[in-house]
PDB file of N, CA and C in Angstrom:
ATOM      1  N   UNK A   1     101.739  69.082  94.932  1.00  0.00           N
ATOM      2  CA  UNK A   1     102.761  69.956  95.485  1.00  0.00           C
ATOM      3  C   UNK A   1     102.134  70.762  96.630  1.00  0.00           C
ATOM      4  N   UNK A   2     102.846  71.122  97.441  1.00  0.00           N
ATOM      5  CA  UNK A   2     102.497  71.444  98.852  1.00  0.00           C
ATOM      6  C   UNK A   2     102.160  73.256  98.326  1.00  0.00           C
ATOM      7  N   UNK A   3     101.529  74.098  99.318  1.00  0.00           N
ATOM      8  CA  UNK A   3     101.314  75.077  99.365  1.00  0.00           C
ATOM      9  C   UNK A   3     102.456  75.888 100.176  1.00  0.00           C
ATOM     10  N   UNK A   4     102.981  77.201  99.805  1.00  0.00           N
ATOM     11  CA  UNK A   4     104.274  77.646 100.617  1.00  0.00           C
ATOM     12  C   UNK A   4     104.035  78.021 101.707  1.00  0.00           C
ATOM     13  N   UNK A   5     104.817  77.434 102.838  1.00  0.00           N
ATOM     14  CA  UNK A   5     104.751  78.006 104.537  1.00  0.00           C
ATOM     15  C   UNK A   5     103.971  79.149 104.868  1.00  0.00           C
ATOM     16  N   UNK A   6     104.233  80.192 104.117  1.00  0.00           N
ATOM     17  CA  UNK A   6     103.592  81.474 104.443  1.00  0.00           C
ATOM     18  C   UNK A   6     102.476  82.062 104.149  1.00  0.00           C
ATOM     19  N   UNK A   7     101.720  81.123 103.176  1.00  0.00           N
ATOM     20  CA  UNK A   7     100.629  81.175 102.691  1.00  0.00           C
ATOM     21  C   UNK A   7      99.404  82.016 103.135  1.00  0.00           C
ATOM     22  N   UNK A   8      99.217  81.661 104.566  1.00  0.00           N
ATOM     23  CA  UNK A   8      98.662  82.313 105.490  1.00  0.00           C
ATOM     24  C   UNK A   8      98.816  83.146 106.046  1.00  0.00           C
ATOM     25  N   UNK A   9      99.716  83.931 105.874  1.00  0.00           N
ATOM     26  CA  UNK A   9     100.259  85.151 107.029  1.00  0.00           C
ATOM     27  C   UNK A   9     101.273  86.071 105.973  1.00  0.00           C
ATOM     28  N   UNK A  10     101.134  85.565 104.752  1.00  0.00           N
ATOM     29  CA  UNK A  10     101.818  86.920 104.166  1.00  0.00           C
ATOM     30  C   UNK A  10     101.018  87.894 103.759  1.00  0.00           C
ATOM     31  N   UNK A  11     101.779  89.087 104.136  1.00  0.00           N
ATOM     32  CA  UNK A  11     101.199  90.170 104.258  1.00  0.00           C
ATOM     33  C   UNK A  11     100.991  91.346 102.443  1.00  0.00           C
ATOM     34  N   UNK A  12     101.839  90.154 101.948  1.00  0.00           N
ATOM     35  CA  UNK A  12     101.207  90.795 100.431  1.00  0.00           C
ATOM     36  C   UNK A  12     100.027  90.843 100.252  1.00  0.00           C
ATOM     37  N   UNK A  13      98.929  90.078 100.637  1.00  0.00           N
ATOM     38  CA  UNK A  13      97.679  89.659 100.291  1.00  0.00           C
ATOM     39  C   UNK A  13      96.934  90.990 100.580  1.00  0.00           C
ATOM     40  N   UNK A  14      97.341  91.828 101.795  1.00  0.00           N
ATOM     41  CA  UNK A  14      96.535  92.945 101.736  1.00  0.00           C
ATOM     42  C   UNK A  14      96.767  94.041 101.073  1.00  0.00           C
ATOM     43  N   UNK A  15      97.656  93.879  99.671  1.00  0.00           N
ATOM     44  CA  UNK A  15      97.990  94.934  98.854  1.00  0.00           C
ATOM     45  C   UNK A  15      96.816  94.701  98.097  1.00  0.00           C
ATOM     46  N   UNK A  16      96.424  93.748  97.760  1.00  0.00           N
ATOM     47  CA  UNK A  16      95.537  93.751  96.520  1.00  0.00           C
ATOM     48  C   UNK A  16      94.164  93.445  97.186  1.00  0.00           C
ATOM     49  N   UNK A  17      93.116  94.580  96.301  1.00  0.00           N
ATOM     50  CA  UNK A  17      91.872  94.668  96.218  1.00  0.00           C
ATOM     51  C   UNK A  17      90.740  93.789  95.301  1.00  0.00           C
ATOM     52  N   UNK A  18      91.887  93.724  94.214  1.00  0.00           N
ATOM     53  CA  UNK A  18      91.126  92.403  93.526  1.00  0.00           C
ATOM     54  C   UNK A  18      91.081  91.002  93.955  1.00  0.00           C
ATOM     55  N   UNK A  19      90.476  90.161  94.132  1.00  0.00           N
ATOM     56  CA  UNK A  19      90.725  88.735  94.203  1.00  0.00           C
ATOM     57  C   UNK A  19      91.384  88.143  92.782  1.00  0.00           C
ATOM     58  N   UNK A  20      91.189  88.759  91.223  1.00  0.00           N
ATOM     59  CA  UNK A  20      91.855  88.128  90.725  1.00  0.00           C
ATOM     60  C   UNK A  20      93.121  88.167  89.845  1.00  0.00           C
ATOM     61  N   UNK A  21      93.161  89.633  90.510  1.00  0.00           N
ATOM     62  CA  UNK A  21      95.415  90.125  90.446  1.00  0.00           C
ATOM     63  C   UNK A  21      95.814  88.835  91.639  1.00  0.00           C
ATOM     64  N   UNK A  22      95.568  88.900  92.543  1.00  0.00           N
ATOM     65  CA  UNK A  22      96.105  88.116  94.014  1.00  0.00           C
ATOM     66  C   UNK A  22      96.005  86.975  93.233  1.00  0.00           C
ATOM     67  N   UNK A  23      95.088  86.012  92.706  1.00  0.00           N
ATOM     68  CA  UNK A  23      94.526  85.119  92.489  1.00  0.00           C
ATOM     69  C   UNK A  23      96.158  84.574  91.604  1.00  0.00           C
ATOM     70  N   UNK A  24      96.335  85.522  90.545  1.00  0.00           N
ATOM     71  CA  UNK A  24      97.412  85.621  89.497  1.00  0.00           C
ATOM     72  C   UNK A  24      98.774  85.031  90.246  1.00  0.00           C
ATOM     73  N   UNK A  25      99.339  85.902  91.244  1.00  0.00           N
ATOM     74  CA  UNK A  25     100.432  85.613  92.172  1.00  0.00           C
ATOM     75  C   UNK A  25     100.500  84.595  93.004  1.00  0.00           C
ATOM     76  N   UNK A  26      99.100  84.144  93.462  1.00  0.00           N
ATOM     77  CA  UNK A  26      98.741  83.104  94.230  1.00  0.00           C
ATOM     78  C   UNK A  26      99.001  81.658  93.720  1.00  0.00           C
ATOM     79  N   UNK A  27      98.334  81.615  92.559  1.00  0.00           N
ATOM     80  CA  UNK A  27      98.527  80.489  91.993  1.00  0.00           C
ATOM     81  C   UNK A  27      99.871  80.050  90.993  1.00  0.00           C
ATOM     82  N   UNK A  28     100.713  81.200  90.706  1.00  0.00           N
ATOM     83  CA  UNK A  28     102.209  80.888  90.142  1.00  0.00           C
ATOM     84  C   UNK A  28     103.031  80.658  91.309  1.00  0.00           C
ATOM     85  N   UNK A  29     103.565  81.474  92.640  1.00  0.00           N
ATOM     86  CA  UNK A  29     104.239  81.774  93.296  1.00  0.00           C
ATOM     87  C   UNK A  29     103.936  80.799  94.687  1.00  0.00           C
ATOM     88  N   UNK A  30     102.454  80.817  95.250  1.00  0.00           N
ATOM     89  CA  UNK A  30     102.040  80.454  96.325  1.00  0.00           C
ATOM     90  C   UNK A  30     102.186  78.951  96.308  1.00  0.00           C
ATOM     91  N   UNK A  31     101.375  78.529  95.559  1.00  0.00           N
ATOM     92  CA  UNK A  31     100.649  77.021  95.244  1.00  0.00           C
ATOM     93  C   UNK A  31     101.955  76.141  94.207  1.00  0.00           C
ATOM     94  N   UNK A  32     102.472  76.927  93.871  1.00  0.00           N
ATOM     95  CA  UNK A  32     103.367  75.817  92.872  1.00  0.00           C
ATOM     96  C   UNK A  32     104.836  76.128  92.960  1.00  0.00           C
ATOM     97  N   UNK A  33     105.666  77.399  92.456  1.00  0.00           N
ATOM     98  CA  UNK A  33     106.482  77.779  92.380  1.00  0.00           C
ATOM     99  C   UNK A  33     107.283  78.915  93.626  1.00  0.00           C
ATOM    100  N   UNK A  34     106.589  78.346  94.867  1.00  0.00           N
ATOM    101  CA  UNK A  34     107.131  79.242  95.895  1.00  0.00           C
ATOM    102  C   UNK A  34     108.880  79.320  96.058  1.00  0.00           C
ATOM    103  N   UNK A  35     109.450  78.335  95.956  1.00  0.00           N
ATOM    104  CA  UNK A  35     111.036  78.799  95.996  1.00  0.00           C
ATOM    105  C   UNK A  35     111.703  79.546  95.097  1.00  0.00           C
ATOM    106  N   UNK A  36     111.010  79.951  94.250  1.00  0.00           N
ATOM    107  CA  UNK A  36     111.222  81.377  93.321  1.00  0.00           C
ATOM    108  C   UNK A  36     110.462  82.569  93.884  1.00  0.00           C
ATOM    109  N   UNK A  37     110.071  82.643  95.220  1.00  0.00           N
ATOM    110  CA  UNK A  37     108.992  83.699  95.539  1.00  0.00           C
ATOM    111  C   UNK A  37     110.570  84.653  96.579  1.00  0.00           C
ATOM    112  N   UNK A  38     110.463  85.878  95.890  1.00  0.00           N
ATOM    113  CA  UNK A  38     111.514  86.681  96.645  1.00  0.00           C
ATOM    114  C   UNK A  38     111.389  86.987  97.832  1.00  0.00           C
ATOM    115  N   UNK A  39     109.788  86.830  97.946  1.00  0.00           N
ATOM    116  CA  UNK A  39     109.682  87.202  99.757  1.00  0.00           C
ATOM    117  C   UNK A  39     110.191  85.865 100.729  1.00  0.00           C
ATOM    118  N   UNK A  40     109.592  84.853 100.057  1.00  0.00           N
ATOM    119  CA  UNK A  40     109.944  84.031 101.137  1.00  0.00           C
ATOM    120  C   UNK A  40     111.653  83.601 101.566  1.00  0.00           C
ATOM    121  N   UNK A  41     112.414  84.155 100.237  1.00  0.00           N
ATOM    122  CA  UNK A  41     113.596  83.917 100.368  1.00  0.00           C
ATOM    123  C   UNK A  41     114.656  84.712 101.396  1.00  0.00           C
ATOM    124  N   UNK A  42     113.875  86.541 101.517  1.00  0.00           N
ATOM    125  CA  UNK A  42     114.213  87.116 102.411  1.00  0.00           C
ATOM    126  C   UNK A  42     113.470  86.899 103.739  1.00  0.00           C
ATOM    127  N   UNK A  43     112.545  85.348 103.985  1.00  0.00           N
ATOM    128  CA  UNK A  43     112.035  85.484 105.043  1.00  0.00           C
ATOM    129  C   UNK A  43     112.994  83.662 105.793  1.00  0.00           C
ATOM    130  N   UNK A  44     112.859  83.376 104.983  1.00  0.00           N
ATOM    131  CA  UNK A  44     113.992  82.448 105.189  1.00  0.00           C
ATOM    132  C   UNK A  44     115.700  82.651 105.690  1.00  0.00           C
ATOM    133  N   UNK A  45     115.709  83.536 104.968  1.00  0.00           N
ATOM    134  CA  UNK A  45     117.532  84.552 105.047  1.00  0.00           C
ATOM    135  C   UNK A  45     117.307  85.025 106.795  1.00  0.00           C
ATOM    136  N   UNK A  46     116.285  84.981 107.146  1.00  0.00           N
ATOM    137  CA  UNK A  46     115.972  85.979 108.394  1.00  0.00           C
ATOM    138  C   UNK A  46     115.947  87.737 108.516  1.00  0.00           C
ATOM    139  N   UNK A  47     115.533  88.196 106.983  1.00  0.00           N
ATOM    140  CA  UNK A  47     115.422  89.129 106.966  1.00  0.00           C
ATOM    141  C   UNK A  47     113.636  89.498 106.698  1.00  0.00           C
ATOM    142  N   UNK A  48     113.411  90.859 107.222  1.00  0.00           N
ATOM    143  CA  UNK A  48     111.910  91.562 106.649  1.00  0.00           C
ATOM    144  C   UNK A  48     111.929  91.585 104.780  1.00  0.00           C
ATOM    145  N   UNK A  49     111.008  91.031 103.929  1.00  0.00           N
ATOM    146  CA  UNK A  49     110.388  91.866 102.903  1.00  0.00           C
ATOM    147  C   UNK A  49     109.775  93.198 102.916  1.00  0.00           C
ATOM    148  N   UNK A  50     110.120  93.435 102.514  1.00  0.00           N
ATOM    149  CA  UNK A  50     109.278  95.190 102.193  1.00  0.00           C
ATOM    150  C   UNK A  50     107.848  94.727 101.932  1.00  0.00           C
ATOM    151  N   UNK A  51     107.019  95.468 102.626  1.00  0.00           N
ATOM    152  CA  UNK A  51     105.196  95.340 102.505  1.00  0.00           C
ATOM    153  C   UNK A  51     105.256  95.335 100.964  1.00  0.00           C
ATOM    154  N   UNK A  52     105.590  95.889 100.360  1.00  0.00           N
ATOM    155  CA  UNK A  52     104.979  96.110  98.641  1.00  0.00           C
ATOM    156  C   UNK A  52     105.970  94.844  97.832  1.00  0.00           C
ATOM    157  N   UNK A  53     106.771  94.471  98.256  1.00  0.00           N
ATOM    158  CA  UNK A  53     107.441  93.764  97.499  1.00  0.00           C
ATOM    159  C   UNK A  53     106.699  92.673  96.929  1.00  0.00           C
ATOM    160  N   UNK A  54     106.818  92.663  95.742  1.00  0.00           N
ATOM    161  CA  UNK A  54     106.148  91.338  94.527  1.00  0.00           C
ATOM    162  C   UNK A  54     106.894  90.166  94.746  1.00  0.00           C
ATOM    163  N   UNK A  55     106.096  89.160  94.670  1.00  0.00           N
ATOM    164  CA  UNK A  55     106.881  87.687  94.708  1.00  0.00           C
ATOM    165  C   UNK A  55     107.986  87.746  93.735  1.00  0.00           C
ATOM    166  N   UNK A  56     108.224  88.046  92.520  1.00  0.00           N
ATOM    167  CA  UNK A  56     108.727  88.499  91.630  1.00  0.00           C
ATOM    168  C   UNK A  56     110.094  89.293  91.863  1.00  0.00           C
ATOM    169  N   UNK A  57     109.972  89.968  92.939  1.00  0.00           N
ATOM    170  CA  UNK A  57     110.902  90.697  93.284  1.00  0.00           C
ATOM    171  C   UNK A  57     111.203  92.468  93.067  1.00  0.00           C
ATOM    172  N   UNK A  58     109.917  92.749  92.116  1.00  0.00           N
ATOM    173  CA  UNK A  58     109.728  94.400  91.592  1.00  0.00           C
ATOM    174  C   UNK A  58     109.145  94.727  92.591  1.00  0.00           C
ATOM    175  N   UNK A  59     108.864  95.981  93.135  1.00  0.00           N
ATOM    176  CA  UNK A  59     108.402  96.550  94.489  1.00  0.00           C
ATOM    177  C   UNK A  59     107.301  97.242  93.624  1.00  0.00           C
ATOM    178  N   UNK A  60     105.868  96.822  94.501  1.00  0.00           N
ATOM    179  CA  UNK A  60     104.612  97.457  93.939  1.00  0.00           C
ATOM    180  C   UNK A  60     104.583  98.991  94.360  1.00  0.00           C
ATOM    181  N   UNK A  61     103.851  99.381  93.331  1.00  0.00           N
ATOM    182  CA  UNK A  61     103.549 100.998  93.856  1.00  0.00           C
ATOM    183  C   UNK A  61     102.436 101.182  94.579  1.00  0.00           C
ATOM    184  N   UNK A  62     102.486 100.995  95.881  1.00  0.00           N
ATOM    185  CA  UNK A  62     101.243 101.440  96.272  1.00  0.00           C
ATOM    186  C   UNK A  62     100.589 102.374  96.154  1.00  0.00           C
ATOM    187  N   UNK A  63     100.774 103.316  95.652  1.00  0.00           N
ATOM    188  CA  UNK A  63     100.072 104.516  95.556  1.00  0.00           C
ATOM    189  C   UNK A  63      98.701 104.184  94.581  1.00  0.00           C
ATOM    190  N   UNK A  64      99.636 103.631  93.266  1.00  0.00           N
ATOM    191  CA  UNK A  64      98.300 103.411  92.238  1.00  0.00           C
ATOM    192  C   UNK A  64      97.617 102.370  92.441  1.00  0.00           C
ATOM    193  N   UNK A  65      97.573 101.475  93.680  1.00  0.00           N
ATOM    194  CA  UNK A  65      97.006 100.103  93.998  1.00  0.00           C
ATOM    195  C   UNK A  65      96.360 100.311  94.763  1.00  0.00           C
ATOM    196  N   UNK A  66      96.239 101.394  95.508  1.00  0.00           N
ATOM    197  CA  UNK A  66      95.480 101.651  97.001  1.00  0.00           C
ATOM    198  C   UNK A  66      93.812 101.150  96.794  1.00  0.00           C
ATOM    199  N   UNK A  67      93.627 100.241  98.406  1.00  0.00           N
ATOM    200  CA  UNK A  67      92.165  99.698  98.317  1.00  0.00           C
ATOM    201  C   UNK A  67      91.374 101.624  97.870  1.00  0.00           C
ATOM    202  N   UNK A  68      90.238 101.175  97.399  1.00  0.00           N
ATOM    203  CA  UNK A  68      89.262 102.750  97.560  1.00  0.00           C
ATOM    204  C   UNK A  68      88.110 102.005  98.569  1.00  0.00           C
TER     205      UNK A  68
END
C-alpha cells in the first residue's frame, strides 16, 4: 500500500517531540489507513487543517506537548 500524498509536508510532524508518539500516527494513518486521516480530507476538500489537529480528528493541546 502506497504511503499518503502528504507524507512529506505535513505539518503535524512538528507537533511531536517524540519519534515514537509520531511513529504511532505515522504508521496507522500515514502508511496504511490515510483516507481515514481528517487532515488530509480537509486538504483534499480545499480547505486548511488546524496545525494541532490529530489525524483522528481531536485537536491536540499544544500547550502540554510543547518541544522543551
Amino acid at each position: 500500500m502506497p504511503n499518503c500524498e502528504r507524507l512529506a509536508v505535513c505539518p503535524m510532524f512538528a507537533l511531536f517531540s517524540k519519534k515514537a508518539t509520531l511513529g504511532v500516527w505515522t504508521s496507522f494513518y500515514c502508511q496504511s489507513n490515510f483516507s481515514l486521516c481528517e487532515r488530509l480530507k480537509l486538504f483534499q476538500a480545499g480547505q486548511t487543517a488546524p496545525p494541532n489537529l490529530l489525524p483522528n480528528g481531536k485537536l491536540l493541546n499544544v500547550r502540554q506537548h510543547e518541544k522543551r
